[in-house]
N, C-alpha and C. Protein backbone atom coordinates (compact mmCIF):
# COMPACT_ATOMS: atom_id res chain seq x y z
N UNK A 1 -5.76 -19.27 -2.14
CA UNK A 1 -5.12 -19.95 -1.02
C UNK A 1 -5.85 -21.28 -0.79
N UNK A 2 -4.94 -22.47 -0.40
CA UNK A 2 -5.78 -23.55 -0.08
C UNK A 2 -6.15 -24.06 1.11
N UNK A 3 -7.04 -24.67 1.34
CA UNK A 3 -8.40 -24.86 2.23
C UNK A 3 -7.51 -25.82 2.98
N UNK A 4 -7.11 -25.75 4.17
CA UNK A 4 -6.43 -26.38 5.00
C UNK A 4 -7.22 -26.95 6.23
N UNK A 5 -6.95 -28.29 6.77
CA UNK A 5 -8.00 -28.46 7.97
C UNK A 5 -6.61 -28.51 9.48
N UNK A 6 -6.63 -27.56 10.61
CA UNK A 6 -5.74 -27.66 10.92
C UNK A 6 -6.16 -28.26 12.56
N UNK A 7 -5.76 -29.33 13.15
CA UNK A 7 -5.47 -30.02 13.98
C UNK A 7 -4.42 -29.73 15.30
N UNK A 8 -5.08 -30.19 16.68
CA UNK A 8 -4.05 -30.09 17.38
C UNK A 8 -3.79 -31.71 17.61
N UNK A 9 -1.78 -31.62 17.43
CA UNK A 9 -1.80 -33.06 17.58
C UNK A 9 -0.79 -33.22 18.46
N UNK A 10 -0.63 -34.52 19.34
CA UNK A 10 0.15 -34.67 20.11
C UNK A 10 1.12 -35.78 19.70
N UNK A 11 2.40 -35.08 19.60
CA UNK A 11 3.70 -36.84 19.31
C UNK A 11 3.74 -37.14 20.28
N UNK A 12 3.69 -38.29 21.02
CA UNK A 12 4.65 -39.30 21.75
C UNK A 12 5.50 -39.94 21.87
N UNK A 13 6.57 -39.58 20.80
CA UNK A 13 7.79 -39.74 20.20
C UNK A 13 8.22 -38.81 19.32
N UNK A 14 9.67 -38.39 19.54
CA UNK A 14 10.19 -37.50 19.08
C UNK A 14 10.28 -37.97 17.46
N UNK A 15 10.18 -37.31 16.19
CA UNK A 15 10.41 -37.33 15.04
C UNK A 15 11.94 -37.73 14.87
N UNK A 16 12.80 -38.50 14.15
CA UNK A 16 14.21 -38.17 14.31
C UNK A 16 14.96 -38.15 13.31
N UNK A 17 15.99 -37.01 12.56
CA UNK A 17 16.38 -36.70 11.21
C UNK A 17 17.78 -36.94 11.30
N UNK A 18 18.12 -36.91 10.21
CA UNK A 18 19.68 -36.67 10.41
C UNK A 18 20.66 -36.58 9.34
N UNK A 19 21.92 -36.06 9.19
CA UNK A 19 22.34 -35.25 7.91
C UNK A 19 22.81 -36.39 7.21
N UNK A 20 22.76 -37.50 6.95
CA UNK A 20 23.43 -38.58 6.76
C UNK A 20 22.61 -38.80 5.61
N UNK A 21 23.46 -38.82 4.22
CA UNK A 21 22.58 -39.03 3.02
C UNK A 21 22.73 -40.36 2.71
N UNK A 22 23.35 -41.53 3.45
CA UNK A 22 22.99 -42.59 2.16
C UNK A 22 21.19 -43.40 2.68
N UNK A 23 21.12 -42.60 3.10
CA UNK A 23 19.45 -43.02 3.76
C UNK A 23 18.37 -42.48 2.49
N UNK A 24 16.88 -43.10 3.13
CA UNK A 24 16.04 -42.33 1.84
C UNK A 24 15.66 -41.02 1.98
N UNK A 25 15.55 -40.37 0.92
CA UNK A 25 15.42 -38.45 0.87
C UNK A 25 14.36 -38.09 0.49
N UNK A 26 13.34 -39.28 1.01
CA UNK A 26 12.54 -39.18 0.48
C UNK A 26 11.25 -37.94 2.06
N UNK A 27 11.82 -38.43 2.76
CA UNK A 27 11.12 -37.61 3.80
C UNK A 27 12.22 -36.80 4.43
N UNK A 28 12.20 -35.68 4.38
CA UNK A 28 13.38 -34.61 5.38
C UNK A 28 12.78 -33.70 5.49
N UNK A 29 13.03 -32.75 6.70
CA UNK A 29 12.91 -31.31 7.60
C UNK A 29 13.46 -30.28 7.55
N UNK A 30 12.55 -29.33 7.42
CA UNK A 30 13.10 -27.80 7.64
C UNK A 30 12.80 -27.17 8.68
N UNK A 31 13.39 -26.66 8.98
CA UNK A 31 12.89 -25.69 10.39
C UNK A 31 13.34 -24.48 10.30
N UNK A 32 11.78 -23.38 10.19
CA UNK A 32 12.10 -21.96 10.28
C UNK A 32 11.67 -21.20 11.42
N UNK A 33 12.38 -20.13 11.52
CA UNK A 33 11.59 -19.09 12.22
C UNK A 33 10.30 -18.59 12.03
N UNK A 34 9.24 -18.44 12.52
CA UNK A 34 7.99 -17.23 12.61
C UNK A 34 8.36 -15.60 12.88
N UNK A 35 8.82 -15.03 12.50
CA UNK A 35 8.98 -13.50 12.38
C UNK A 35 7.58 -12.60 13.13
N UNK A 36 6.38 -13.59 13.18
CA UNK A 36 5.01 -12.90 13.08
C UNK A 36 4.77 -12.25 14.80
N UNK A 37 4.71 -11.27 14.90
CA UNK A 37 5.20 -11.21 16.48
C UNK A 37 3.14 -11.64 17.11
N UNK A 38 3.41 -11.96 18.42
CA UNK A 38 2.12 -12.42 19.20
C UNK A 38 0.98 -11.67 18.72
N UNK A 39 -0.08 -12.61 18.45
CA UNK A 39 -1.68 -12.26 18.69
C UNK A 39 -1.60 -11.06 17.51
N UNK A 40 -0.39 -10.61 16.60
CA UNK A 40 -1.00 -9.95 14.75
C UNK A 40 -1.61 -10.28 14.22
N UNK A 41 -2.44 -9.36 14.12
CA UNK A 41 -3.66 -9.58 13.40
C UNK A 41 -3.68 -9.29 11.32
N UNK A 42 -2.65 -8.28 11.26
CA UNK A 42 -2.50 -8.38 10.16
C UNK A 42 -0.87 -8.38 9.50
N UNK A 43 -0.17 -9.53 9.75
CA UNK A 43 0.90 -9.84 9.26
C UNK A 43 1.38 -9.83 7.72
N UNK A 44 2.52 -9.62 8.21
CA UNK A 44 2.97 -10.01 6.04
C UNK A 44 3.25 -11.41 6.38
N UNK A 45 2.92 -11.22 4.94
CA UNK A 45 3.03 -12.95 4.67
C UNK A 45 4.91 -13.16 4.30
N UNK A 46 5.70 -12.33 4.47
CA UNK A 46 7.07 -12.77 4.28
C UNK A 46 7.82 -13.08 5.52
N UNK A 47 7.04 -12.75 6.89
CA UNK A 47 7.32 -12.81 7.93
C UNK A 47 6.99 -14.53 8.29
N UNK A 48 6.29 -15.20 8.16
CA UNK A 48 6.01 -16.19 8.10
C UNK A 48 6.53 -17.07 8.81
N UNK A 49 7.66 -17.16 7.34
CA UNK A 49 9.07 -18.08 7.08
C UNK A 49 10.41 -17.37 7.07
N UNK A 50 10.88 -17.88 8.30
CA UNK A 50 12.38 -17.10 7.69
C UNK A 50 13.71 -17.70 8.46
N UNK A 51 14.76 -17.62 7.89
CA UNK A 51 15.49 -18.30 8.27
C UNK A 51 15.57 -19.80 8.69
N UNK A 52 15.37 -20.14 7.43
CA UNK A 52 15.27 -21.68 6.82
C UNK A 52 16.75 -22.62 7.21
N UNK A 53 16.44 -23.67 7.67
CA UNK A 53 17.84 -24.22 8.28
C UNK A 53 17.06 -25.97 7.85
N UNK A 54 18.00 -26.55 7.11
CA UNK A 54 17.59 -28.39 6.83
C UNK A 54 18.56 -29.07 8.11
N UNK A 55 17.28 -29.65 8.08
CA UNK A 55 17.69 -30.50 9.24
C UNK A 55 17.85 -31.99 9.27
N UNK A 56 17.37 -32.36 7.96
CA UNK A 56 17.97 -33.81 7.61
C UNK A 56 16.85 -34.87 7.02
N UNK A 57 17.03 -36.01 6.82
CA UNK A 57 16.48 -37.25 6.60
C UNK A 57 15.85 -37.71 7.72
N UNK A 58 14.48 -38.24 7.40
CA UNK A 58 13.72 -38.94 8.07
C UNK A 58 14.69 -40.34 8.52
N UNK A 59 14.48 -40.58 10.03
CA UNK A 59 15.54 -41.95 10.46
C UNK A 59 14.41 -43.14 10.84
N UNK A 60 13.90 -44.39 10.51
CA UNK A 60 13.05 -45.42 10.48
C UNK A 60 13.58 -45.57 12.03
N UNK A 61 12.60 -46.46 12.83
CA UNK A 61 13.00 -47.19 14.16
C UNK A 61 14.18 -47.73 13.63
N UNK A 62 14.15 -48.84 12.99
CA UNK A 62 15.89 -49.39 12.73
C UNK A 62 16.76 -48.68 13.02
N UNK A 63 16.75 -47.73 12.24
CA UNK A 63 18.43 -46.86 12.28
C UNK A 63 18.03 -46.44 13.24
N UNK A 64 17.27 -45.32 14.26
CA UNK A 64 17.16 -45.06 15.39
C UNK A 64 17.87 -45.95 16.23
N UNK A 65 17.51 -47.21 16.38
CA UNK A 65 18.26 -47.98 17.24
C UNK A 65 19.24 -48.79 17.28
N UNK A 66 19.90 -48.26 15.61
CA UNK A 66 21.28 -49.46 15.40
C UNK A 66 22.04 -48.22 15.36
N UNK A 67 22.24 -47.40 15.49
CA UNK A 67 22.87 -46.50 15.20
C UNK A 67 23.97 -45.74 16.44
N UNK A 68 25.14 -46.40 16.33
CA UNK A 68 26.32 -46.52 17.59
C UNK A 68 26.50 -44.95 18.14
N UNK A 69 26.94 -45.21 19.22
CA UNK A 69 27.36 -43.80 20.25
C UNK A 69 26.03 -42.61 20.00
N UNK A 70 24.92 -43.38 19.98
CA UNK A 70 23.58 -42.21 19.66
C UNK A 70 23.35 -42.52 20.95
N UNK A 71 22.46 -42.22 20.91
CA UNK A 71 20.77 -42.41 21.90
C UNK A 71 19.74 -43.54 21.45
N UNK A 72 19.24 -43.68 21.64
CA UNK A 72 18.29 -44.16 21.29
C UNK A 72 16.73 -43.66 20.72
N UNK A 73 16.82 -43.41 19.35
CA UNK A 73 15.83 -42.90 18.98
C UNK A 73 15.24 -41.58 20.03
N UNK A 74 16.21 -40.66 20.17
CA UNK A 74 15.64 -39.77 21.61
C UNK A 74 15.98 -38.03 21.17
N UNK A 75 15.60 -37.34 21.33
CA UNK A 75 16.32 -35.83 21.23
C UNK A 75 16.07 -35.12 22.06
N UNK A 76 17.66 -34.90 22.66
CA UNK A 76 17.89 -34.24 23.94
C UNK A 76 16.39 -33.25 24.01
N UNK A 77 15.97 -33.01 25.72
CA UNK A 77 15.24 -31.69 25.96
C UNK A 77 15.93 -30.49 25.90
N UNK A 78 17.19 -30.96 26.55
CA UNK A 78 17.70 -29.52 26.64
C UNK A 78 18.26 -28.87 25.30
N UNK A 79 18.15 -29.07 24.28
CA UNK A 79 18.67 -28.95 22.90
C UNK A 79 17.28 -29.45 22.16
N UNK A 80 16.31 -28.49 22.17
CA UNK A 80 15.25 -28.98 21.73
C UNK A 80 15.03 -29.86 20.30
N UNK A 81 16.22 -29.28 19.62
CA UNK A 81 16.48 -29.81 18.21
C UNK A 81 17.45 -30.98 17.33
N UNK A 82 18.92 -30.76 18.58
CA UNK A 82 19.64 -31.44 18.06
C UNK A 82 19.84 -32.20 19.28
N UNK A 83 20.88 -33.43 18.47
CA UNK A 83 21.89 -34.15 20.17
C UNK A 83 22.45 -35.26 18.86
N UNK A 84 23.73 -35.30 18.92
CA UNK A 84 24.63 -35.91 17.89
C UNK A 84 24.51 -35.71 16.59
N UNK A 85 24.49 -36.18 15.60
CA UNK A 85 24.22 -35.70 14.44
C UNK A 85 22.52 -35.75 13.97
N UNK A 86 22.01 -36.04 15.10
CA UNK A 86 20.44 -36.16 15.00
C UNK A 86 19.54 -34.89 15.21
N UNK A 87 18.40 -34.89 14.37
CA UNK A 87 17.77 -33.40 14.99
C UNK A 87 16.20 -33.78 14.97
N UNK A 88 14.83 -33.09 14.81
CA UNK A 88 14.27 -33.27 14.30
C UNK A 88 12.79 -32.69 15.27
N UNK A 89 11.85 -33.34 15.50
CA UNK A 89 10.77 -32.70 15.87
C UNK A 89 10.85 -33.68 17.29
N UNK A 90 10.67 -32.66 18.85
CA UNK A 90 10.41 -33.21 19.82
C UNK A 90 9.05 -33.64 20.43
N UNK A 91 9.06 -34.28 21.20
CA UNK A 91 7.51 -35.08 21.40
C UNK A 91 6.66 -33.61 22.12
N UNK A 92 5.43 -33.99 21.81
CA UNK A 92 4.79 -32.58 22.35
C UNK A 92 3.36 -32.23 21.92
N UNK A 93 2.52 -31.15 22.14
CA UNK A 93 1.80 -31.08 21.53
C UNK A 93 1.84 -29.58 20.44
N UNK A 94 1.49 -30.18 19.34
CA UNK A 94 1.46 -29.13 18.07
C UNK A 94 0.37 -28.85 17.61
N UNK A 95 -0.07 -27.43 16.92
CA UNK A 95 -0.66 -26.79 15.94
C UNK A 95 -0.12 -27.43 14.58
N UNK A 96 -1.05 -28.28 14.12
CA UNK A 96 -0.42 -28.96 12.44
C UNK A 96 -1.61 -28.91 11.51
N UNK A 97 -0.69 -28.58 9.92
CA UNK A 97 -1.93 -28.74 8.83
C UNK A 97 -0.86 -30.09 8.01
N UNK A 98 -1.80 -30.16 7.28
CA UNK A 98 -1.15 -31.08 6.16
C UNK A 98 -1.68 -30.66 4.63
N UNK A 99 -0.75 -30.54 3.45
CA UNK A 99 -1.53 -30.02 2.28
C UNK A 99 -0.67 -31.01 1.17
N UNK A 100 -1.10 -30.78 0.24
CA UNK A 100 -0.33 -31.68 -1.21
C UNK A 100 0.28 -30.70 -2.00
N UNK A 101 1.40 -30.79 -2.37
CA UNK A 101 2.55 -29.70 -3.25
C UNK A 101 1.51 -30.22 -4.47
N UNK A 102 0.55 -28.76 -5.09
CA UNK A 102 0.57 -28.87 -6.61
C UNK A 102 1.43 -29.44 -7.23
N UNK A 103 1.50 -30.36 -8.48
CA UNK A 103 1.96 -31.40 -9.22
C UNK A 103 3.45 -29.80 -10.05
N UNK A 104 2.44 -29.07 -10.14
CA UNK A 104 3.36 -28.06 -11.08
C UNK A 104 4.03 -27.12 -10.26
N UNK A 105 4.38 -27.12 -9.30
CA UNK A 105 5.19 -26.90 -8.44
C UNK A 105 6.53 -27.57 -7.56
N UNK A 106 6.55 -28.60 -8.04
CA UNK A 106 7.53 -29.58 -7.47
C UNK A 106 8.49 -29.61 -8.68
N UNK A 107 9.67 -29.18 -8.45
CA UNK A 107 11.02 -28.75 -8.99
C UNK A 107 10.77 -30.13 -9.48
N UNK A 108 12.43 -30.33 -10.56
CA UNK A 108 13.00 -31.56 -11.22
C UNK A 108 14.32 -31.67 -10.38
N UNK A 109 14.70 -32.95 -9.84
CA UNK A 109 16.52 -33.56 -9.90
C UNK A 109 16.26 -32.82 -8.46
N UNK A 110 17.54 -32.60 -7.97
CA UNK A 110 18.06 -32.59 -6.75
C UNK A 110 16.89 -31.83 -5.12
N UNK A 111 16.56 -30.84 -6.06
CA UNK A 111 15.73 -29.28 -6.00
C UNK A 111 14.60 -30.20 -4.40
N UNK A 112 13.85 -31.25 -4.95
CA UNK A 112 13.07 -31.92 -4.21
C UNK A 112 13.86 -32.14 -2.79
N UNK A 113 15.14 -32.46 -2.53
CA UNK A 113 15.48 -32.88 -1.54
C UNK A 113 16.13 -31.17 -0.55
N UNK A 114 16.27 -30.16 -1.13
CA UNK A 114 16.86 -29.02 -0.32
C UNK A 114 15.74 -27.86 -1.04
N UNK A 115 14.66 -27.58 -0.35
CA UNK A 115 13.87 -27.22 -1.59
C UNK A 115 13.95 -25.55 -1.05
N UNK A 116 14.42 -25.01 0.30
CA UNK A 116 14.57 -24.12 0.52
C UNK A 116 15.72 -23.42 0.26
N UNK A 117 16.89 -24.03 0.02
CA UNK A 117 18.15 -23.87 -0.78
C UNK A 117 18.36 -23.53 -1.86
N UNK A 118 17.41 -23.76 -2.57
CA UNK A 118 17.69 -23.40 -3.73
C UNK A 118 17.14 -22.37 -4.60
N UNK A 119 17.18 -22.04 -5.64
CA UNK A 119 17.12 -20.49 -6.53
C UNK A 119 15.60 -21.38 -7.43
N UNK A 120 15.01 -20.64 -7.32
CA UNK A 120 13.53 -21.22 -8.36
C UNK A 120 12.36 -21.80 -7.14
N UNK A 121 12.49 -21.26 -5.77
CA UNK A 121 11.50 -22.24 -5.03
C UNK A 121 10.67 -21.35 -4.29
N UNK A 122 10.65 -19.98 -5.10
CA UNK A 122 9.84 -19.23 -4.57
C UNK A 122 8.26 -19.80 -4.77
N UNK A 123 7.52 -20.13 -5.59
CA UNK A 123 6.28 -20.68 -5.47
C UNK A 123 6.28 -21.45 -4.53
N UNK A 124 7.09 -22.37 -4.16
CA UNK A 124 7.27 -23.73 -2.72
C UNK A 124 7.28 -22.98 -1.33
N UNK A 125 8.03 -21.78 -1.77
CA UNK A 125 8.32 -21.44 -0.17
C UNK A 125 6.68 -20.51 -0.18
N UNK A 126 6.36 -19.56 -0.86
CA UNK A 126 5.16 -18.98 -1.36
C UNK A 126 3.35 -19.43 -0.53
N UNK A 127 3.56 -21.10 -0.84
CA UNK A 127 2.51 -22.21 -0.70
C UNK A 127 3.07 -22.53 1.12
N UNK A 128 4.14 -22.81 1.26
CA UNK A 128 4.41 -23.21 2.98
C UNK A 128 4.02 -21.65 3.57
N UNK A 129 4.49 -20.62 3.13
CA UNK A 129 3.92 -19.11 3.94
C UNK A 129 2.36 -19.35 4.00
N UNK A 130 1.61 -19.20 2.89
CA UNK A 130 0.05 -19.42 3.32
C UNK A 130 -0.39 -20.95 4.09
N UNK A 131 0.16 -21.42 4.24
CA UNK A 131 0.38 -22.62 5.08
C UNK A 131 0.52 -22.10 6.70
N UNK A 132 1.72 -21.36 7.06
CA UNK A 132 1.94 -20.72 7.86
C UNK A 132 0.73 -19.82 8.68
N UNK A 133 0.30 -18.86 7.36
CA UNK A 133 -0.58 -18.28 7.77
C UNK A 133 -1.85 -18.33 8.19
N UNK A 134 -1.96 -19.70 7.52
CA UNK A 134 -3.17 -20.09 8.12
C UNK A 134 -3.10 -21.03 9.66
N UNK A 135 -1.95 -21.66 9.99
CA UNK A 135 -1.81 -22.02 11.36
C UNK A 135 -2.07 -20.94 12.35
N UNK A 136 -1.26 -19.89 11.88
CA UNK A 136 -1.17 -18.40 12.59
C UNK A 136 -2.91 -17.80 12.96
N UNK A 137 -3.94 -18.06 11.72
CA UNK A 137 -4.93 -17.18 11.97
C UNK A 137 -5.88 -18.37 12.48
N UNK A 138 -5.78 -19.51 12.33
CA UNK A 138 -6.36 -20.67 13.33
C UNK A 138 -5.95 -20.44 14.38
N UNK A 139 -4.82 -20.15 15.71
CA UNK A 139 -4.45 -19.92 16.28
C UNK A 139 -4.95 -18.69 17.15
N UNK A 140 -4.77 -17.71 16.53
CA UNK A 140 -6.03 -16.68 17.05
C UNK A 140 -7.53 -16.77 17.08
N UNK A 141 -8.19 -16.85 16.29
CA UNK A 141 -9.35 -17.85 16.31
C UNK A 141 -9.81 -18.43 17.03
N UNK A 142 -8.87 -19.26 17.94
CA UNK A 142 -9.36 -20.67 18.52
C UNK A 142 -8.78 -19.98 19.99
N UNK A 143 -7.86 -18.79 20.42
CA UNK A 143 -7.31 -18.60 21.32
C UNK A 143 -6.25 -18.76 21.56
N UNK A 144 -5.08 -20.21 20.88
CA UNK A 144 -3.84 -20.73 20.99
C UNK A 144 -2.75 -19.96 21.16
N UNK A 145 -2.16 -19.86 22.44
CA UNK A 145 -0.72 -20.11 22.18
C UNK A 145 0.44 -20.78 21.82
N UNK A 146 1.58 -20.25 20.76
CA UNK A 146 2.31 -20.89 20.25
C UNK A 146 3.69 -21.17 21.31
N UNK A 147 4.42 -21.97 21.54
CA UNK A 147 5.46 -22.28 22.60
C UNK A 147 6.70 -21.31 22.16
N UNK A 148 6.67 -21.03 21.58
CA UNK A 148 8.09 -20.41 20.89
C UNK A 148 7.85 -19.85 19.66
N UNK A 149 8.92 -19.60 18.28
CA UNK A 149 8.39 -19.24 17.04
C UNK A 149 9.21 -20.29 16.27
N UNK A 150 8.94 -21.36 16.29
CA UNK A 150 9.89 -22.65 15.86
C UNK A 150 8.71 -22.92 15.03
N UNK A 151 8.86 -23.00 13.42
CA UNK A 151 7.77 -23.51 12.65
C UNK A 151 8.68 -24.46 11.97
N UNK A 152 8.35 -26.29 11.82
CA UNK A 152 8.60 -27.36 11.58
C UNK A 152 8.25 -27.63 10.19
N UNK A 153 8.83 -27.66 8.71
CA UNK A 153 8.15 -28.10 7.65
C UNK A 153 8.55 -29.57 7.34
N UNK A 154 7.62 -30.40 7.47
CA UNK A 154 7.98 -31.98 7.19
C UNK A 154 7.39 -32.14 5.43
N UNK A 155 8.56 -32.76 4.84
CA UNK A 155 8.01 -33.22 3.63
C UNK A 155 8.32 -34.55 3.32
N UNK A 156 7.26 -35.41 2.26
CA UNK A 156 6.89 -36.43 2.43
C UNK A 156 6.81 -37.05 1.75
N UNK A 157 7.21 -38.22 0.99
CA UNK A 157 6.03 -38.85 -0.16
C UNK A 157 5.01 -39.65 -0.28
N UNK A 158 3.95 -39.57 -0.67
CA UNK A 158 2.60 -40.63 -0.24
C UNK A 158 2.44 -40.84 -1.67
N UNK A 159 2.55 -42.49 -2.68
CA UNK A 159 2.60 -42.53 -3.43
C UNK A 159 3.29 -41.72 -4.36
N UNK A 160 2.66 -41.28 -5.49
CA UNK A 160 3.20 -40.10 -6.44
C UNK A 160 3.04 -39.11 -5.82
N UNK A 161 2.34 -38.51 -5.06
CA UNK A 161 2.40 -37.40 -4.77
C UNK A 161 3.32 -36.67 -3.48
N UNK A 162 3.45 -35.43 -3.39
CA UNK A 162 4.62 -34.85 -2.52
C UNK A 162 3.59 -34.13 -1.39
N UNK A 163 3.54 -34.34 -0.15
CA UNK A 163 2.86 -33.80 0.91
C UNK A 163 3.87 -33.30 1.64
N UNK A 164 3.20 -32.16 2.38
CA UNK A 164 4.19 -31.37 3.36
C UNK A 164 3.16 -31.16 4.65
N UNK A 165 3.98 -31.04 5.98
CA UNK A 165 3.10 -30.63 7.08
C UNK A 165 3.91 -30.11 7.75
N UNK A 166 2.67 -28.71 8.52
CA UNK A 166 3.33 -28.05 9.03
C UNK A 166 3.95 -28.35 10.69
N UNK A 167 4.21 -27.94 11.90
CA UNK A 167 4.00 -28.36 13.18
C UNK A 167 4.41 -26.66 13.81
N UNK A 168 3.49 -26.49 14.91
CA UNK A 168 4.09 -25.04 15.75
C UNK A 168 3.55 -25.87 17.20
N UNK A 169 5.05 -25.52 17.65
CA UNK A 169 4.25 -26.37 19.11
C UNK A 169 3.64 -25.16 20.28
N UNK A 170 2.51 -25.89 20.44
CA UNK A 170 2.08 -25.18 21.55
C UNK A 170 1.77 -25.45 23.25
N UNK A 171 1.31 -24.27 23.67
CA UNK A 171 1.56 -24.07 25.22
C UNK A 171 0.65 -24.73 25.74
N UNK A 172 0.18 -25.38 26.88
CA UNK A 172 -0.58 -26.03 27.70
C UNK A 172 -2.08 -25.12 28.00
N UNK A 173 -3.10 -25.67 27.83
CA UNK A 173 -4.44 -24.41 27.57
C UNK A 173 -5.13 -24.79 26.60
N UNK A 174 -5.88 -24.22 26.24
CA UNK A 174 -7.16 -24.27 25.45
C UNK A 174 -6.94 -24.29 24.34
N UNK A 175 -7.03 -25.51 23.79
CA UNK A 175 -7.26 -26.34 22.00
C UNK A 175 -8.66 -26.75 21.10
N UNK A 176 -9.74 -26.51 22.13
CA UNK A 176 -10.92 -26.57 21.51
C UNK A 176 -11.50 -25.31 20.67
């Protein structure tokens, strides 16, 4: 399993995605469930991740704010996720790691952009569960409560390489 350093971080702006492909695909969101019920101490690791739902393309300030009959770069509270064809991560404070997709793990052709969709991504989804799990056992550890069971997978590209991060937002209380 890999050595993760995991952070509490706070957005001050909502993340904002959206299903609209002629944009770049190069950064888009998944959002799963946590199955792992409170304060388990010894979970399966298939509980993790589940019920995987894409939630779209990374949207730049530009399109955030040229973008007619929206909002403005904003996602509703009361719809923690969506509001027009927009979805994505709301401002807040989160439980986050960040790790690098092994080189030999990153599919060929389409696979990169729907990576939970598809048939062959069990090693991908495999690497985000111990990902998971280690937010989960940092979390106990440190005391944290999680706000809900909403686990956020952001993926990324930094140069050649493919980064993913996780986000679980949490409750107001003790982060040290």
């Amino acid at each position: 399993m890999a050595n993760y350093t995991v952070k509490v971080l706070t957005l001050y702006k909502d993340l904002c995605y959206t299903a609209d492909t002629s944009i770049d695909k190069s950064n888009f969101l998944y959002r799963y469930t946590c199955a792992v019920p409170h304060r388990e101490l010894e979970p399966r690791l298939s509980q993790f991740l589940v019920k995987p739902r894409f939630e779209g393309y990374a949207l730049t300030e530009q399109e955030k704010n040229s973008a007619e009959g929206e909002p403005k770069g904003e996602i509703s509270k009361s719809h923690a996720h969506t509001i027009g064809s927009r979805t994505g991560i709301p401002a807040g404070r989160y439980l986050f790691l960040q790790g690098f997709m092994p080189v030999t793990e990153i599919p060929d052709g389409d696979d990169k952009e729907n990576p939970a969709d598809k048939t062959g991504q069990k090693k991908r989804i495999h690497i985000y569960r111990q990902a998971a799990e280690h937010l989960h056992t940092e979390a106990l550890w440190k005391e944290i409560d999680f706000y809900d069971d909403t686990v956020y997978i952001r993926t990324l590209k930094e140069g050649r390489a493919e980064v993913f991060q996780l986000f679980r937002k949490i409750t107001a209380g003790k982060t040290d």
